[in-house]
N, C-alpha and C. Protein backbone atom coordinates (compact mmCIF):
# COMPACT_ATOMS: atom_id res chain seq x y z
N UNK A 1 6.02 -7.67 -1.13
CA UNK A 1 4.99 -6.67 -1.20
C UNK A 1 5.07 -6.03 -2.58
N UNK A 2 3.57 -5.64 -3.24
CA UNK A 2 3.65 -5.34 -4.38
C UNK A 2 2.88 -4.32 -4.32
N UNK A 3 2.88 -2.97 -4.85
CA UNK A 3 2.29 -1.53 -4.70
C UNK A 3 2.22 -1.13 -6.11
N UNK A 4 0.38 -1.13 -6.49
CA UNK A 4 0.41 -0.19 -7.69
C UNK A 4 -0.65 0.54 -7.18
N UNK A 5 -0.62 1.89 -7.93
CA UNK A 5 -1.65 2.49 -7.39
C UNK A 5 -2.31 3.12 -8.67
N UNK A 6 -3.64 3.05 -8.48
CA UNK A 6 -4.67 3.39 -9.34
C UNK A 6 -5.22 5.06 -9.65
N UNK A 7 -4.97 5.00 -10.90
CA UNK A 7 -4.51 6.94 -10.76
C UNK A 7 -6.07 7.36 -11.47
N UNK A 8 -7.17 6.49 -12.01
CA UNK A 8 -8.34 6.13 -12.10
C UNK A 8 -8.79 6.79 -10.70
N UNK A 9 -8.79 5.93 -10.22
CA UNK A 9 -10.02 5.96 -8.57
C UNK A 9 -9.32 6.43 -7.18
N UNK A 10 -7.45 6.71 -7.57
CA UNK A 10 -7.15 7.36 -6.61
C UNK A 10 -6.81 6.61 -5.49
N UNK A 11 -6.77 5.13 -5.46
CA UNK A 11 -6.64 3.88 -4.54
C UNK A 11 -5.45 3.19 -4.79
N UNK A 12 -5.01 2.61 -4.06
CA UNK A 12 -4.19 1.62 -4.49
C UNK A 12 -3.48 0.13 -4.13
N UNK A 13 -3.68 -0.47 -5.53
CA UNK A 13 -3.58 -2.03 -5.07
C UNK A 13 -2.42 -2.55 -3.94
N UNK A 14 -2.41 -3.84 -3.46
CA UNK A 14 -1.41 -3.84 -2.43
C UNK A 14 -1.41 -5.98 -2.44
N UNK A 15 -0.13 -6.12 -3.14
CA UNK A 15 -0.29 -7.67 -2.18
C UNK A 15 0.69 -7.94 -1.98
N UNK A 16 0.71 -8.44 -0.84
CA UNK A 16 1.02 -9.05 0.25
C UNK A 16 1.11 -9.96 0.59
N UNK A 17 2.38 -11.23 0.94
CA UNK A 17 2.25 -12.34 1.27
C UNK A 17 1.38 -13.69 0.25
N UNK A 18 1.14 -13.09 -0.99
CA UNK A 18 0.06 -14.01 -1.51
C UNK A 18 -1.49 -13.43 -1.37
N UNK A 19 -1.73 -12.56 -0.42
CA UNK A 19 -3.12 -11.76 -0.39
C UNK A 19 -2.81 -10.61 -1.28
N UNK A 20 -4.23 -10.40 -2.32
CA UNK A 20 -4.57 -8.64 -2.34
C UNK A 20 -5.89 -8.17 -1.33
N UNK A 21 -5.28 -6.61 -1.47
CA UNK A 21 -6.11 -5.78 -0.85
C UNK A 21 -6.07 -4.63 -2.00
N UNK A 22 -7.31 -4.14 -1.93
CA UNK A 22 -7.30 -2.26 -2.26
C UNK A 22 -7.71 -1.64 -1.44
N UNK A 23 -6.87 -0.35 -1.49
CA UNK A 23 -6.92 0.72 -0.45
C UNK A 23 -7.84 1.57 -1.31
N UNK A 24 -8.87 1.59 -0.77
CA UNK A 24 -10.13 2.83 -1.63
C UNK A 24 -8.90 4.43 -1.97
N UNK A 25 -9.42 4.86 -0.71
CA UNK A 25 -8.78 6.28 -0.95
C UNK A 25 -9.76 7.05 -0.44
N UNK A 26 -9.91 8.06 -1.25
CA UNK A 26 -9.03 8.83 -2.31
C UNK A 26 -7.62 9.11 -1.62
N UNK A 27 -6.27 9.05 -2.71
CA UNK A 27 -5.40 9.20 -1.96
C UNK A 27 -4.94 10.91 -2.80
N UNK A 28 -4.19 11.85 -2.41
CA UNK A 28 -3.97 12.93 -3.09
C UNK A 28 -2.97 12.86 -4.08
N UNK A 29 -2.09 12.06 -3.69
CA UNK A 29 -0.96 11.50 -4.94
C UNK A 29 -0.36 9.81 -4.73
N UNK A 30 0.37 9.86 -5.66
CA UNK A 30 0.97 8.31 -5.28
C UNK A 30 1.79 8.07 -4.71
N UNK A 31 2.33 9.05 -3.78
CA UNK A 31 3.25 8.85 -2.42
C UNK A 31 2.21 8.67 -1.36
N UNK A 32 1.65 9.33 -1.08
CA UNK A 32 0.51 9.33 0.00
C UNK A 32 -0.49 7.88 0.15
N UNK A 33 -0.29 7.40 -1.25
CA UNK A 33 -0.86 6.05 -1.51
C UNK A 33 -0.05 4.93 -0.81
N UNK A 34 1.62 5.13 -1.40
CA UNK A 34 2.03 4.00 -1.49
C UNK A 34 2.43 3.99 0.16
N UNK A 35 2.33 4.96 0.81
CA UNK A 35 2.80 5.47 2.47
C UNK A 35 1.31 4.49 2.82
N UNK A 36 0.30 4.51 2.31
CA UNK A 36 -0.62 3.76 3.29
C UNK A 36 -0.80 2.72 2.73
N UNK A 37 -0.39 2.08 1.54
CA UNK A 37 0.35 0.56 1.44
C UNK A 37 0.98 0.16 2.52
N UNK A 38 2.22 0.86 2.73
CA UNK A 38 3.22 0.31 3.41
C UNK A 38 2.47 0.22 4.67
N UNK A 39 1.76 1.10 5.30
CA UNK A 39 1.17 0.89 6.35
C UNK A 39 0.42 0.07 6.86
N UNK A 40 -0.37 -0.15 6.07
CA UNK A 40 -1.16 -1.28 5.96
C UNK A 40 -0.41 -2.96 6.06
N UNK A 41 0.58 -2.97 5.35
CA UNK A 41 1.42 -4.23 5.39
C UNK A 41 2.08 -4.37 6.55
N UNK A 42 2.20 -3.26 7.19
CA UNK A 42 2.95 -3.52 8.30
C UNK A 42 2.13 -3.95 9.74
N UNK A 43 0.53 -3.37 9.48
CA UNK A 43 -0.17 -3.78 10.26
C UNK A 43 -0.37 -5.39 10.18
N UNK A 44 -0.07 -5.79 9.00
CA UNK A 44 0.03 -7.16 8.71
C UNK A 44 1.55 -7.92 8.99
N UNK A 45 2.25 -7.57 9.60
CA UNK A 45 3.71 -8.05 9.60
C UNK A 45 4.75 -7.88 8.98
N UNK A 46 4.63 -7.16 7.80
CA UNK A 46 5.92 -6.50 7.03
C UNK A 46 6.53 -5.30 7.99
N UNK A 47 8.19 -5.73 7.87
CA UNK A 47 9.13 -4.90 8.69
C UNK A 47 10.15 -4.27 7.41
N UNK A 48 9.95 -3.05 7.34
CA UNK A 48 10.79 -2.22 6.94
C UNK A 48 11.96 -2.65 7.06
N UNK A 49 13.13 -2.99 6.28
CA UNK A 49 14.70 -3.24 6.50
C UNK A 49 15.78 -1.99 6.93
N UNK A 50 14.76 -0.79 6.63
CA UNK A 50 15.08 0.32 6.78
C UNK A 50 15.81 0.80 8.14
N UNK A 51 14.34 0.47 8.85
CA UNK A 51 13.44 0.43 10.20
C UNK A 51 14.50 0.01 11.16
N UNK A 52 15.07 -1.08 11.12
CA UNK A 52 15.39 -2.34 11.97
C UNK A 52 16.91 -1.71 12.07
């Protein structure tokens, strides 16, 4: 998983597995961004190592 986020438009890029996605937004900062990255990937099958 790869997380940049776009400080332009407030969105931020996200790929995944070989897919991109952008997350429109607006997000309020780039934690709040990269929190709905991660979210997003996980709706896709990424497991936190954290987590487990």
């Amino acid at each position: 998983m790869q997380v940049i986020y776009d400080v332009l438009k407030k969105g931020v890029f996200v790929e995944f597995r070989g897919r991109s996605h952008y997350l429109e937004g607006p997000f309020q900062n780039q934690r709040d961004a990269v929190q709905a990255a991660e979210e997003h990937c996980r709706r896709l099958g990424w497991q936190d190592r954290q987590e487990t």
